[in-house]
PDB file of N, CA and C in Angstrom:
ATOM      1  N   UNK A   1      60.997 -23.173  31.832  1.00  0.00           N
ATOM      2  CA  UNK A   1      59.965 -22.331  32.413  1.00  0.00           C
ATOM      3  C   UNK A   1      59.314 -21.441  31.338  1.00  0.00           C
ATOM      4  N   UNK A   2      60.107 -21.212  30.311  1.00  0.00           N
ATOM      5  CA  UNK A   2      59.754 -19.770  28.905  1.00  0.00           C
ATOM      6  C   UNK A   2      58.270 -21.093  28.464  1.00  0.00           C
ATOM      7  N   UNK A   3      58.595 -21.873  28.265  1.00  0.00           N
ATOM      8  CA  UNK A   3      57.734 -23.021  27.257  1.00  0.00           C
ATOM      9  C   UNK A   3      56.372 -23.075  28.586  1.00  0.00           C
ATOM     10  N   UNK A   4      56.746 -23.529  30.035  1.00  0.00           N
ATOM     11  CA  UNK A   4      55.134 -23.176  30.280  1.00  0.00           C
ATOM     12  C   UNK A   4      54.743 -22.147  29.904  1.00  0.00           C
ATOM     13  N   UNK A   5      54.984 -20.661  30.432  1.00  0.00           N
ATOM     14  CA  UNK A   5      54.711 -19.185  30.272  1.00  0.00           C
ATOM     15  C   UNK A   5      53.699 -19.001  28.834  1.00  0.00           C
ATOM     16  N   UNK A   6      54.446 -19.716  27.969  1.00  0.00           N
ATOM     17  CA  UNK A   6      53.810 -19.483  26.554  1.00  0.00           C
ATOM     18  C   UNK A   6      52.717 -20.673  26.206  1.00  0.00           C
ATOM     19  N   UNK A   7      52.748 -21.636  26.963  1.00  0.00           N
ATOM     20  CA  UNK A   7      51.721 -22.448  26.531  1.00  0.00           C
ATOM     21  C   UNK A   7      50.732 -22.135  27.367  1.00  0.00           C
ATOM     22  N   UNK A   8      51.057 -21.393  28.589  1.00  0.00           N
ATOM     23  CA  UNK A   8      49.502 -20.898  29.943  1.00  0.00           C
ATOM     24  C   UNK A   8      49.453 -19.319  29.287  1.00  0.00           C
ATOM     25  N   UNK A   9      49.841 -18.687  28.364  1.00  0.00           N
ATOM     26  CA  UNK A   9      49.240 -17.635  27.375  1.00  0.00           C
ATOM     27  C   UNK A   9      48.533 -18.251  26.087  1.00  0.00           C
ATOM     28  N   UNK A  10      49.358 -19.096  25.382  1.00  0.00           N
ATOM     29  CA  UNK A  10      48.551 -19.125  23.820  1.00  0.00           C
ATOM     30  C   UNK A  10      47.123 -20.245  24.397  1.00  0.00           C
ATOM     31  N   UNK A  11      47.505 -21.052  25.402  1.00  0.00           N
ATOM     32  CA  UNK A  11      45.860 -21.804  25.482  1.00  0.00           C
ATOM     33  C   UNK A  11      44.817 -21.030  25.621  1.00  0.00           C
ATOM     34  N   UNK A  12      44.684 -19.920  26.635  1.00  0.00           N
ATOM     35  CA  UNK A  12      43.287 -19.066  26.809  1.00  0.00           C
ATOM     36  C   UNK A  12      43.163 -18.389  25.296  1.00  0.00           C
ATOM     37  N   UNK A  13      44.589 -18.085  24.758  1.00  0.00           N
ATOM     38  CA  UNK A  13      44.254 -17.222  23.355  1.00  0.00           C
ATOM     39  C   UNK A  13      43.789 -17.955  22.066  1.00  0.00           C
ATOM     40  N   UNK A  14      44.370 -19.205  22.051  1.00  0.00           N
ATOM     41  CA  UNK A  14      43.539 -20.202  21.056  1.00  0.00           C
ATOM     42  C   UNK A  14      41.611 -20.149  21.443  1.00  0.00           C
ATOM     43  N   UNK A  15      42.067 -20.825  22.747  1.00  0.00           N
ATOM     44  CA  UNK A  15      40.226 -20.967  23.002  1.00  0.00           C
ATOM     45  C   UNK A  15      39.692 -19.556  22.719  1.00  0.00           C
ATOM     46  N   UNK A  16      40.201 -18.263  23.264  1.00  0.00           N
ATOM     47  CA  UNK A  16      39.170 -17.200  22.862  1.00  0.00           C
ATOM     48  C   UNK A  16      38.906 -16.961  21.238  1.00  0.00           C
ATOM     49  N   UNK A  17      40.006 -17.403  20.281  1.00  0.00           N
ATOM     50  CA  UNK A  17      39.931 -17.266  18.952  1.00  0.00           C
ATOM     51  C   UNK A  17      39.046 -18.302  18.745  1.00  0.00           C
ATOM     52  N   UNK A  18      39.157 -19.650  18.881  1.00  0.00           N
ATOM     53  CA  UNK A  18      37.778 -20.333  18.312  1.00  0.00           C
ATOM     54  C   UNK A  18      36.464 -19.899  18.534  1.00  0.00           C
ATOM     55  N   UNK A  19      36.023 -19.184  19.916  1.00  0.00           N
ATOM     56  CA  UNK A  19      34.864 -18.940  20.298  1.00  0.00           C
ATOM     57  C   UNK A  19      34.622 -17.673  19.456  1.00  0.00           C
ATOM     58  N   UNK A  20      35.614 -16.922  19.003  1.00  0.00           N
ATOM     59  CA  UNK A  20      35.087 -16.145  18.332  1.00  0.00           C
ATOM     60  C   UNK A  20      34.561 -15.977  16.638  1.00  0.00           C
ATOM     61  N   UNK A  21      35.652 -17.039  16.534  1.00  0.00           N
ATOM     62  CA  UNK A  21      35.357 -17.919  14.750  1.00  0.00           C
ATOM     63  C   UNK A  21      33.952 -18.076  15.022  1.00  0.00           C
ATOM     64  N   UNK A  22      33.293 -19.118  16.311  1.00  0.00           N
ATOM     65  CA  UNK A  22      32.572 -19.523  16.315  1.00  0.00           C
ATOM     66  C   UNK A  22      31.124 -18.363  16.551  1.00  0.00           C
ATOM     67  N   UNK A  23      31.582 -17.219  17.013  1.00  0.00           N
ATOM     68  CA  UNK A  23      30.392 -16.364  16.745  1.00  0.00           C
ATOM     69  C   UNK A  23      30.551 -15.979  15.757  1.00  0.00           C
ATOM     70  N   UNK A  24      31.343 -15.451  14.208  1.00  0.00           N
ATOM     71  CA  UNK A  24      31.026 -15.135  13.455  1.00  0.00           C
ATOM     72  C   UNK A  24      30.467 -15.776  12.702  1.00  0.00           C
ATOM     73  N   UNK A  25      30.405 -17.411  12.342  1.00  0.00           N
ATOM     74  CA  UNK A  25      29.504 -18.547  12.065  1.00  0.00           C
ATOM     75  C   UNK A  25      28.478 -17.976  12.509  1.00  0.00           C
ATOM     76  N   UNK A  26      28.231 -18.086  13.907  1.00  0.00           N
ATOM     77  CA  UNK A  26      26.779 -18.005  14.337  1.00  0.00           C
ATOM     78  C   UNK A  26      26.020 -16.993  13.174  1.00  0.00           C
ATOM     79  N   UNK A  27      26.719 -15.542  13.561  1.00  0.00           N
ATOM     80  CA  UNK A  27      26.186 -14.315  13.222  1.00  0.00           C
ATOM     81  C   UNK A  27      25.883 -14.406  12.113  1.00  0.00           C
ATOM     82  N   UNK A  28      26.673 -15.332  10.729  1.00  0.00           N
ATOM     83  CA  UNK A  28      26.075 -15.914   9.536  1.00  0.00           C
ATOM     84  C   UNK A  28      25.245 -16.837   9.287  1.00  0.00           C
ATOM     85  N   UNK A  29      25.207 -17.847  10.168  1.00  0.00           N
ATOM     86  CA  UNK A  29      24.418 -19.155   9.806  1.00  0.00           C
ATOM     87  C   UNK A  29      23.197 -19.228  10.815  1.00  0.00           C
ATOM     88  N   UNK A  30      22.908 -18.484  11.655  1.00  0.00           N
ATOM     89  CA  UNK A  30      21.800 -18.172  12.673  1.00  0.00           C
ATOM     90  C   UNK A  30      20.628 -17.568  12.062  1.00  0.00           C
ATOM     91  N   UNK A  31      19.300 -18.064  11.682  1.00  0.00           N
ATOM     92  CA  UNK A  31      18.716 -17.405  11.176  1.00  0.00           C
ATOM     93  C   UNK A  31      17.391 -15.736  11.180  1.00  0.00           C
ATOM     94  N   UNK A  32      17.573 -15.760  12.833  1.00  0.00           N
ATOM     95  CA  UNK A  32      16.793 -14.891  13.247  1.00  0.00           C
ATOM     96  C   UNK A  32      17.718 -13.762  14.582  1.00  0.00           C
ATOM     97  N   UNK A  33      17.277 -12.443  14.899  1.00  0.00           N
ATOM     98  CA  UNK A  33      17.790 -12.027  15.313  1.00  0.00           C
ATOM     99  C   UNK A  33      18.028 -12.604  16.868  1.00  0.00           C
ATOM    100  N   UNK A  34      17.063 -13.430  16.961  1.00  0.00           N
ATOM    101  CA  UNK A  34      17.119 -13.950  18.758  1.00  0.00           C
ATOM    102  C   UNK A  34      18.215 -14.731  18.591  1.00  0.00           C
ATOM    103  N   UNK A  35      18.618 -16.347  17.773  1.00  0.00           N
ATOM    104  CA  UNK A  35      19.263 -16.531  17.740  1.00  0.00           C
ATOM    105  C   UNK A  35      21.127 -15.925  17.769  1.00  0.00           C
ATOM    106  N   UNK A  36      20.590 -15.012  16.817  1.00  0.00           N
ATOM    107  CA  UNK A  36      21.875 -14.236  16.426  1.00  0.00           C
ATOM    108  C   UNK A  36      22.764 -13.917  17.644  1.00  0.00           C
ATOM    109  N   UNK A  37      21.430 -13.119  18.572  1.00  0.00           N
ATOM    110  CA  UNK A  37      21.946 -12.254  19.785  1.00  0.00           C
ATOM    111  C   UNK A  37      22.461 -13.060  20.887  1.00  0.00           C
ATOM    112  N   UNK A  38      21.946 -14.653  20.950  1.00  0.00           N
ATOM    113  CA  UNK A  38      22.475 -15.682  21.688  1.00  0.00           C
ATOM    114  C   UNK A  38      23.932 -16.159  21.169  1.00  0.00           C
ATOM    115  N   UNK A  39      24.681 -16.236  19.663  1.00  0.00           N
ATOM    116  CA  UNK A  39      25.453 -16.423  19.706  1.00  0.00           C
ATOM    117  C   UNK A  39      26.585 -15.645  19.909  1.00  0.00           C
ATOM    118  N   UNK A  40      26.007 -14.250  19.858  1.00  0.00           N
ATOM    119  CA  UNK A  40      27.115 -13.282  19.970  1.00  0.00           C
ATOM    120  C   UNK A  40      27.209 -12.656  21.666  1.00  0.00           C
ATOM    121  N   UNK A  41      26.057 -13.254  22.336  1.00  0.00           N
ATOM    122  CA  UNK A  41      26.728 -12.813  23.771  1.00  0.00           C
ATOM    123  C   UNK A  41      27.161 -13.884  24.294  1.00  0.00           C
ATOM    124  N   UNK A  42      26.721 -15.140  24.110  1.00  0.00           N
ATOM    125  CA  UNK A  42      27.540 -16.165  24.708  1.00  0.00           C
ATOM    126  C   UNK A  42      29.188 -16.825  24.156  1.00  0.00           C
ATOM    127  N   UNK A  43      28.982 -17.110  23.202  1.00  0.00           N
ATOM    128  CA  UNK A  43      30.282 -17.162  22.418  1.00  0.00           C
ATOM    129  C   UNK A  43      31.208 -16.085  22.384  1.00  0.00           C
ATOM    130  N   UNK A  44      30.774 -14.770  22.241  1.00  0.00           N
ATOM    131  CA  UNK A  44      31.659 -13.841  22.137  1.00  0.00           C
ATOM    132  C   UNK A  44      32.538 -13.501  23.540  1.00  0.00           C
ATOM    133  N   UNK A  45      31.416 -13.309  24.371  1.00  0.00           N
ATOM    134  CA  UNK A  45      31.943 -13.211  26.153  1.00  0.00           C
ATOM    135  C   UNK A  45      33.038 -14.225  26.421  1.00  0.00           C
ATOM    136  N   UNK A  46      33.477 -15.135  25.857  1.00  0.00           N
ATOM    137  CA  UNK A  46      34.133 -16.338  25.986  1.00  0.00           C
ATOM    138  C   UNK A  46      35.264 -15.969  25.297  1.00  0.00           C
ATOM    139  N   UNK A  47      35.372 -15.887  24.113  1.00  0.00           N
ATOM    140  CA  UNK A  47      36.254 -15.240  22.728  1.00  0.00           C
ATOM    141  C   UNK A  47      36.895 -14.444  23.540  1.00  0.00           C
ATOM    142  N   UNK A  48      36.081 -13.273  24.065  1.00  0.00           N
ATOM    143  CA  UNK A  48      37.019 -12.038  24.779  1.00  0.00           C
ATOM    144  C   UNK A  48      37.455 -12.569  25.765  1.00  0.00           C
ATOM    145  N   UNK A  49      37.050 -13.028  26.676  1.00  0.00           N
ATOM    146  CA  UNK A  49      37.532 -13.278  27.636  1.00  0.00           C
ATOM    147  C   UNK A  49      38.649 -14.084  27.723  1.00  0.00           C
ATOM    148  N   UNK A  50      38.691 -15.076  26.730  1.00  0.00           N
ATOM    149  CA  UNK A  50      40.269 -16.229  26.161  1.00  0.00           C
ATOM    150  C   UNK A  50      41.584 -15.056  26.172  1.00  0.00           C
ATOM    151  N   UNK A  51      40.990 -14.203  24.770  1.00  0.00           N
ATOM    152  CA  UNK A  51      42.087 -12.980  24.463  1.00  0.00           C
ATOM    153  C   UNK A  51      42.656 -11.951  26.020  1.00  0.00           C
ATOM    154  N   UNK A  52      41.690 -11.905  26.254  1.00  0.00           N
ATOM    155  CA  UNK A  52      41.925 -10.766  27.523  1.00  0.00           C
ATOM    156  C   UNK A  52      42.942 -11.803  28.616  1.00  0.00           C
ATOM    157  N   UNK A  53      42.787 -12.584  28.837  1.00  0.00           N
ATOM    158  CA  UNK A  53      43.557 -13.599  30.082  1.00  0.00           C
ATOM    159  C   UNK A  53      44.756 -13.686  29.092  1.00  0.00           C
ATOM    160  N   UNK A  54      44.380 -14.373  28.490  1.00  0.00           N
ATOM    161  CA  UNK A  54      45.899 -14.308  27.296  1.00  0.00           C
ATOM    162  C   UNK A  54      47.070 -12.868  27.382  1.00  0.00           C
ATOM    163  N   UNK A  55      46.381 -11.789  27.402  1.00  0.00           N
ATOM    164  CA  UNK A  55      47.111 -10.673  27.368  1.00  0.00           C
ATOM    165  C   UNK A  55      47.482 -10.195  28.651  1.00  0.00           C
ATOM    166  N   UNK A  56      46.669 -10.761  29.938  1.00  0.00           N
ATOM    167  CA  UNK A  56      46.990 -10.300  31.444  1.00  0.00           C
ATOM    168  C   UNK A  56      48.097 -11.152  31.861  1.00  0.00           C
ATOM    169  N   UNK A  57      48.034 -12.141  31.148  1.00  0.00           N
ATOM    170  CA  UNK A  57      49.188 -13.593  31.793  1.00  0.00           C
ATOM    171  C   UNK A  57      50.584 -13.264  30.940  1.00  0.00           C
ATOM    172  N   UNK A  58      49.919 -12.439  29.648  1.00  0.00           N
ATOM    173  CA  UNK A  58      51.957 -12.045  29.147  1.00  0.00           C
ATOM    174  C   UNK A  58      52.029 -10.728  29.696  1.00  0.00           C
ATOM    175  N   UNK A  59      51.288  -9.525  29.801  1.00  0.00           N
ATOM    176  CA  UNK A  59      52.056  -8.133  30.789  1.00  0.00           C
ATOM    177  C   UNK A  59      52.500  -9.446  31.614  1.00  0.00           C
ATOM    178  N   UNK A  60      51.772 -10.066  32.733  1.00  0.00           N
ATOM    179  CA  UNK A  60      52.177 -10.409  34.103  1.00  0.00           C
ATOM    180  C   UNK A  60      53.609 -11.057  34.105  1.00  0.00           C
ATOM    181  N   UNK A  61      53.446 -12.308  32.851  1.00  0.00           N
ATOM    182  CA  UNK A  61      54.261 -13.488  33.232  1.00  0.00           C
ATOM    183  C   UNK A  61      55.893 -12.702  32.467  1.00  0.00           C
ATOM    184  N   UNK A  62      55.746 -12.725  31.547  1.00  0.00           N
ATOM    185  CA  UNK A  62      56.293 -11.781  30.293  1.00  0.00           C
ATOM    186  C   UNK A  62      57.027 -10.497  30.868  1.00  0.00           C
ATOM    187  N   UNK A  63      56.448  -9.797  30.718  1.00  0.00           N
ATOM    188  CA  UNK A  63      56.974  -8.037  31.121  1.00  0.00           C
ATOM    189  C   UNK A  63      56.922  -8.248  32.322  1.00  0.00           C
ATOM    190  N   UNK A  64      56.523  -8.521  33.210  1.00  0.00           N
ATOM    191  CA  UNK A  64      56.296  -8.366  34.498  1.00  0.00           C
ATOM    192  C   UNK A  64      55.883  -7.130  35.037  1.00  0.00           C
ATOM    193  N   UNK A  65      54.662  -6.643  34.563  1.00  0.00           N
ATOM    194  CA  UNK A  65      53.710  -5.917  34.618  1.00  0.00           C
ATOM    195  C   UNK A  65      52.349  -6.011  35.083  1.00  0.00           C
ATOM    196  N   UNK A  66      51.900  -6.183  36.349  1.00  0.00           N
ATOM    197  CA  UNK A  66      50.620  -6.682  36.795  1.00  0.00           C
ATOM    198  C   UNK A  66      50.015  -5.540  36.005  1.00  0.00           C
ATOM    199  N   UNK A  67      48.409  -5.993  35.894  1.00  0.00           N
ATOM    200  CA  UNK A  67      48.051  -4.539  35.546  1.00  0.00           C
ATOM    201  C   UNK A  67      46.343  -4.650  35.606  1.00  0.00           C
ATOM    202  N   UNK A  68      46.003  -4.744  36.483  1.00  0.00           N
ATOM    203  CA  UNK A  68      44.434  -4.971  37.355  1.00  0.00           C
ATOM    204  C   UNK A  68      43.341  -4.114  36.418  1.00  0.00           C
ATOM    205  N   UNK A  69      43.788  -3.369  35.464  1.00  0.00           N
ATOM    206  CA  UNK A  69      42.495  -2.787  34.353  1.00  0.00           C
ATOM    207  C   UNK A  69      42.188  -4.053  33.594  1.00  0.00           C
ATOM    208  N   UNK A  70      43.134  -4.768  33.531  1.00  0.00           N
ATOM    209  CA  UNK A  70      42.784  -5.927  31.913  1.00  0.00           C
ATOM    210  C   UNK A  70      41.957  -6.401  33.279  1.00  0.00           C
ATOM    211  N   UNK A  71      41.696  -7.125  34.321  1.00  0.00           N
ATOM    212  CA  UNK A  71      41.514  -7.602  34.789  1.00  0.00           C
ATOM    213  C   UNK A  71      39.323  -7.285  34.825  1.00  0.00           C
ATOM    214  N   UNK A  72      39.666  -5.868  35.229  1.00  0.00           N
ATOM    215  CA  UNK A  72      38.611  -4.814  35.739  1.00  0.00           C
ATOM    216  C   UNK A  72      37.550  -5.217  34.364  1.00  0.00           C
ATOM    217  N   UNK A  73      38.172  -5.002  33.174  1.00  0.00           N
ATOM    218  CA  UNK A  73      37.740  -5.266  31.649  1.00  0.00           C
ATOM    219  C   UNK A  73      36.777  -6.453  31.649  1.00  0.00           C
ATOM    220  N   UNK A  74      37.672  -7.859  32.126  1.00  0.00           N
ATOM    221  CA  UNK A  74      36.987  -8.491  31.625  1.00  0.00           C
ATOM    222  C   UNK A  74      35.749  -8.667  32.480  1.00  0.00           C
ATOM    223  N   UNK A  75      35.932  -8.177  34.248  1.00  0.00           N
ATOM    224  CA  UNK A  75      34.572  -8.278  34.890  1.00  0.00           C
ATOM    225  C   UNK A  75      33.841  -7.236  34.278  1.00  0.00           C
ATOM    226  N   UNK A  76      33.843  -6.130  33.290  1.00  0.00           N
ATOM    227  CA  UNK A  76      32.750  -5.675  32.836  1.00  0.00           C
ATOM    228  C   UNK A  76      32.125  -6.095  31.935  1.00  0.00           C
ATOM    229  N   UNK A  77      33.045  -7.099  31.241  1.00  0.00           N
ATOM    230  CA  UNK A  77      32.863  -7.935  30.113  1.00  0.00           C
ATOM    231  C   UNK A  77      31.910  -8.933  30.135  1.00  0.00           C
ATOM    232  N   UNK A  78      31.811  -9.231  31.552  1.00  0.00           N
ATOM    233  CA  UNK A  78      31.208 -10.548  31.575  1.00  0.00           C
ATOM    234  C   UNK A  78      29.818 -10.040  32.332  1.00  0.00           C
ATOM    235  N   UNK A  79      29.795  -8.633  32.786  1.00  0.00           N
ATOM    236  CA  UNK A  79      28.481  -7.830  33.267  1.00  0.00           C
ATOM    237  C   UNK A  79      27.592  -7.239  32.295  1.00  0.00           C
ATOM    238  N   UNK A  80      28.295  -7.203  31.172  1.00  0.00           N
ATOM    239  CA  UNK A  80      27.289  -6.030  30.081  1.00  0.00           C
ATOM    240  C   UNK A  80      27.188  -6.873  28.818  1.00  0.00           C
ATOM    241  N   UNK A  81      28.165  -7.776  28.352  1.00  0.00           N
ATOM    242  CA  UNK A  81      28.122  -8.397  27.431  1.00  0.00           C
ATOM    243  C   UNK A  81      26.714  -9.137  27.617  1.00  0.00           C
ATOM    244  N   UNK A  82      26.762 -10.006  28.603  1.00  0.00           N
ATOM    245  CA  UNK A  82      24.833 -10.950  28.057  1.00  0.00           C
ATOM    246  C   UNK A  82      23.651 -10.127  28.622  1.00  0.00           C
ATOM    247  N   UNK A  83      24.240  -9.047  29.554  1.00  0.00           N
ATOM    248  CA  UNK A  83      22.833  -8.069  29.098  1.00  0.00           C
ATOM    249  C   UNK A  83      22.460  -7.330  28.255  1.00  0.00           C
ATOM    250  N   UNK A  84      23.415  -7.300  27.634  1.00  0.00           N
ATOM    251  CA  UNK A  84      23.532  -6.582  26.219  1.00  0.00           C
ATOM    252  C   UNK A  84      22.343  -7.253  25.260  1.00  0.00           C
ATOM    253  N   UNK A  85      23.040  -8.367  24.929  1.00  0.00           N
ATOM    254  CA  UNK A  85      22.365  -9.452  24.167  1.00  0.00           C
ATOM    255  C   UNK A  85      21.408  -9.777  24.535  1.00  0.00           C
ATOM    256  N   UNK A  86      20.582  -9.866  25.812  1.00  0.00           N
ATOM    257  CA  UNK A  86      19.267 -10.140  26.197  1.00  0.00           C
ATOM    258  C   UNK A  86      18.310  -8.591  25.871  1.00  0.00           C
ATOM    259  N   UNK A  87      18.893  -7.827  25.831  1.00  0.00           N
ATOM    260  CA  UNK A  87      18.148  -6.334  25.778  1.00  0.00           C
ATOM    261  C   UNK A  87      17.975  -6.096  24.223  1.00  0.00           C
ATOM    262  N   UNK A  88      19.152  -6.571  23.353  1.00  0.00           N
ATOM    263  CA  UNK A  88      18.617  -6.656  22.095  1.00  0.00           C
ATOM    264  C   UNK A  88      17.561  -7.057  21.950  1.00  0.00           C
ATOM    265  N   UNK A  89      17.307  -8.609  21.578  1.00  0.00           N
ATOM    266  CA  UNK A  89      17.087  -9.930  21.448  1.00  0.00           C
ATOM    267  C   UNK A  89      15.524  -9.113  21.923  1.00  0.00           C
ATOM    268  N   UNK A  90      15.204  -8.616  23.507  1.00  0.00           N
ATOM    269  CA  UNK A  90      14.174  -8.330  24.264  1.00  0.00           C
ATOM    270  C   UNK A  90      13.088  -6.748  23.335  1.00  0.00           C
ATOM    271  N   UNK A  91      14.514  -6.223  22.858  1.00  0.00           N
ATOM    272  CA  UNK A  91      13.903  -5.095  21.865  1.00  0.00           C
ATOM    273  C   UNK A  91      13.509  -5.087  20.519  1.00  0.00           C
ATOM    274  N   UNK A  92      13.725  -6.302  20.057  1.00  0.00           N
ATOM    275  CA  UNK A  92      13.586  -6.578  18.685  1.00  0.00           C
ATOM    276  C   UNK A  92      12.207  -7.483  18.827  1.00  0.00           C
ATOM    277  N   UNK A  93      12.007  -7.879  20.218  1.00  0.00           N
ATOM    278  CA  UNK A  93      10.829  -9.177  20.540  1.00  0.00           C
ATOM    279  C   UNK A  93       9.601  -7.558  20.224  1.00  0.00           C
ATOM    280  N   UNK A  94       9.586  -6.962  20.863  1.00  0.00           N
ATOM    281  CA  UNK A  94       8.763  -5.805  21.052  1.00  0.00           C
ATOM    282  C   UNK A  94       8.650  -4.816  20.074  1.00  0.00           C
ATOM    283  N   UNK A  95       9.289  -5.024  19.186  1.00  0.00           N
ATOM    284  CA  UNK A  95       9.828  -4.145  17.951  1.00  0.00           C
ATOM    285  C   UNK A  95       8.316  -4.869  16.838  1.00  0.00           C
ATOM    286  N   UNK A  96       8.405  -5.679  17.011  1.00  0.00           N
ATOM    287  CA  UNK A  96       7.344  -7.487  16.245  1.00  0.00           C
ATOM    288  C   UNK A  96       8.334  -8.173  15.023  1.00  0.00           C
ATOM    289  N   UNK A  97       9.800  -8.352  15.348  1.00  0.00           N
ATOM    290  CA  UNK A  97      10.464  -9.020  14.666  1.00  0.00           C
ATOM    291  C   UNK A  97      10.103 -10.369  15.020  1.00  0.00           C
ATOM    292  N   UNK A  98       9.799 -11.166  13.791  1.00  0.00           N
ATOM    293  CA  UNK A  98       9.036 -12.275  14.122  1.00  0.00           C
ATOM    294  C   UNK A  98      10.386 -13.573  14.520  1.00  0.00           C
ATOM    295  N   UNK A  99      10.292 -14.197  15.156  1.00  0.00           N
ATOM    296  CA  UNK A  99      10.846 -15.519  15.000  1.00  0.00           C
ATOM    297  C   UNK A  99      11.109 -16.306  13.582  1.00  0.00           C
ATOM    298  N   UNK A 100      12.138 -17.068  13.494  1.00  0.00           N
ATOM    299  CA  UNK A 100      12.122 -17.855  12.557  1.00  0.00           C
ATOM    300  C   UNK A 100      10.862 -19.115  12.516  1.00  0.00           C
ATOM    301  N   UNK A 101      10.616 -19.380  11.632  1.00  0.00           N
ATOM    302  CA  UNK A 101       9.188 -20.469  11.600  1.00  0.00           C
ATOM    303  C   UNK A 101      10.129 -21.963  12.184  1.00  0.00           C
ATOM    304  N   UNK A 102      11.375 -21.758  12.815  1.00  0.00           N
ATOM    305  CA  UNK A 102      11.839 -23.066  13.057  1.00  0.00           C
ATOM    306  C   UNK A 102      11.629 -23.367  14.434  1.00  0.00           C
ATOM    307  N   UNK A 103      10.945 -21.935  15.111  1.00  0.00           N
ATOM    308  CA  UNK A 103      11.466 -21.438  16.468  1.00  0.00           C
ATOM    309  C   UNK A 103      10.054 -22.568  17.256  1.00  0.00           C
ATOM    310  N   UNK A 104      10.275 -23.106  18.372  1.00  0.00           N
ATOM    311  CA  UNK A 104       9.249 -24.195  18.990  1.00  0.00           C
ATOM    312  C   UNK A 104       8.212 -23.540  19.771  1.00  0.00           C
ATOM    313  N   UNK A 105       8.497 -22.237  20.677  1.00  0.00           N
ATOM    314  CA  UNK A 105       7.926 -22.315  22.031  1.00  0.00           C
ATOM    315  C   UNK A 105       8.245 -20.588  22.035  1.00  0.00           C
ATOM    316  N   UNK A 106       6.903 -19.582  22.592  1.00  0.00           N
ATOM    317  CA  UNK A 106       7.352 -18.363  22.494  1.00  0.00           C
ATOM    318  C   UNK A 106       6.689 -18.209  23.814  1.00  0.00           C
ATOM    319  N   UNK A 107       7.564 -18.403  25.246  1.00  0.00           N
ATOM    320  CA  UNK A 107       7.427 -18.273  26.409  1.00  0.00           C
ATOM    321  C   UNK A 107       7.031 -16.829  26.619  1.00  0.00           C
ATOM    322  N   UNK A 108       8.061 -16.033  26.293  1.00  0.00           N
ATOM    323  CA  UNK A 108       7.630 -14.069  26.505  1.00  0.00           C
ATOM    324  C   UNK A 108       6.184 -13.872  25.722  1.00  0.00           C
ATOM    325  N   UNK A 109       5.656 -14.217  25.303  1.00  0.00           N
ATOM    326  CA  UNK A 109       4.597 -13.981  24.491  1.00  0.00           C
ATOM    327  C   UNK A 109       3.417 -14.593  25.654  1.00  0.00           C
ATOM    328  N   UNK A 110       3.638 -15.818  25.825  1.00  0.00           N
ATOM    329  CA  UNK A 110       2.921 -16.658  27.088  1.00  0.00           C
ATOM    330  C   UNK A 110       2.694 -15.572  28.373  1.00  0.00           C
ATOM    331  N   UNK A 111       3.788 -15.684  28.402  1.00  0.00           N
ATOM    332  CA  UNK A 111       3.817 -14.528  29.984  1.00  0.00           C
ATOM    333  C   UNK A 111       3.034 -13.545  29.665  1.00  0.00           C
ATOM    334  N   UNK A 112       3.217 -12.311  28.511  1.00  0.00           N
ATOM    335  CA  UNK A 112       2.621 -11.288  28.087  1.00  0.00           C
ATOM    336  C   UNK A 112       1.096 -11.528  28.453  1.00  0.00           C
ATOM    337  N   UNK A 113       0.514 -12.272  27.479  1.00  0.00           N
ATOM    338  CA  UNK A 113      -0.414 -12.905  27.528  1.00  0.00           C
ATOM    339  C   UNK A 113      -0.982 -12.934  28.405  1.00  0.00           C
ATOM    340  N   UNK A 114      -0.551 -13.775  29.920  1.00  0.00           N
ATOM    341  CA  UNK A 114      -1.118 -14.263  31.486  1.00  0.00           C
ATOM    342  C   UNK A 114      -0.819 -12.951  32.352  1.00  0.00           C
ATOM    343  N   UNK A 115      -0.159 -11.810  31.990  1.00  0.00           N
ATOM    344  CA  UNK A 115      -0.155 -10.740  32.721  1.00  0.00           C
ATOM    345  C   UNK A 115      -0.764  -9.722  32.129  1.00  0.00           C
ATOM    346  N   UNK A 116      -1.358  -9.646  31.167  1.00  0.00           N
ATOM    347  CA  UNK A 116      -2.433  -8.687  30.338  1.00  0.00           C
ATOM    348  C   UNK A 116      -3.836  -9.385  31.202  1.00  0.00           C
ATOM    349  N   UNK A 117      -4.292 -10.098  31.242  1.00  0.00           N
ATOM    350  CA  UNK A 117      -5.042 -11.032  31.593  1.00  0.00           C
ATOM    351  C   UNK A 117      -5.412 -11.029  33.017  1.00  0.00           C
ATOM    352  N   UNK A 118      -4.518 -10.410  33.852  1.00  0.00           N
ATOM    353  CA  UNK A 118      -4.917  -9.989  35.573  1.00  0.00           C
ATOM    354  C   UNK A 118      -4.567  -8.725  36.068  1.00  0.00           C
ATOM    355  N   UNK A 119      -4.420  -8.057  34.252  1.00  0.00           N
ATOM    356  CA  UNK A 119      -5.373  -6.503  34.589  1.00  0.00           C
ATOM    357  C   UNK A 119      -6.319  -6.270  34.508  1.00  0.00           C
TER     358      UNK A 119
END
């Protein structure tokens, strides 16, 4: 029973560590801030969220300690983290941080555009 316990803890904690390797890649190899802000709220929200289950399942399974804050955490985690990142991303658009020249399609700009336009 010790060997499940520890393999239904280290799996969520592996996956949250890759996702988070994988945003610090991003945060280096991403070349513009929009990008950037996409890899660090999506990847990261994931990362934490691996670690955080990881740590609720050893208090629980482990100590035998329920403890409904880790819990509380990660639903705020998963409420503020990609609005976070969209409010950047949205303030830096308005700021006139330009896109990378790789970028295809500038929809918010479109919209801007068609609602200036039926004032």
């Amino acid at each position: 029973m010790e060997i499940l316990i520890n393999i239904l803890i280290a799996v969520p904690l592996i996956i949250g560590v890759v996702f988070t390797l994988v945003t610090a890649v991003g945060l280096l190899r991403f070349p513009d801030p929009y990008t950037r802000a996409h890899a660090a709220s999506k990847s990261a929200t994931v990362g934490v969220l691996g670690i955080l289950v990881s740590v609720f399942l050893h208090f629980w399974l482990v100590e035998d300690h329920f403890n409904p804050r880790i819990l509380l955490g990660i639903a705020f985690l998963f409420i503020t983290a990609p609005v976070g990142g969209h409010m950047m991303a949205r303030a830096a658009y308005f700021a006139g941080v330009k896109p990378t020249s790789l970028t295809v399609k500038d929809e918010l700009k479109e919209d801007i555009e068609r609602q200036s336009g039926q004032h």
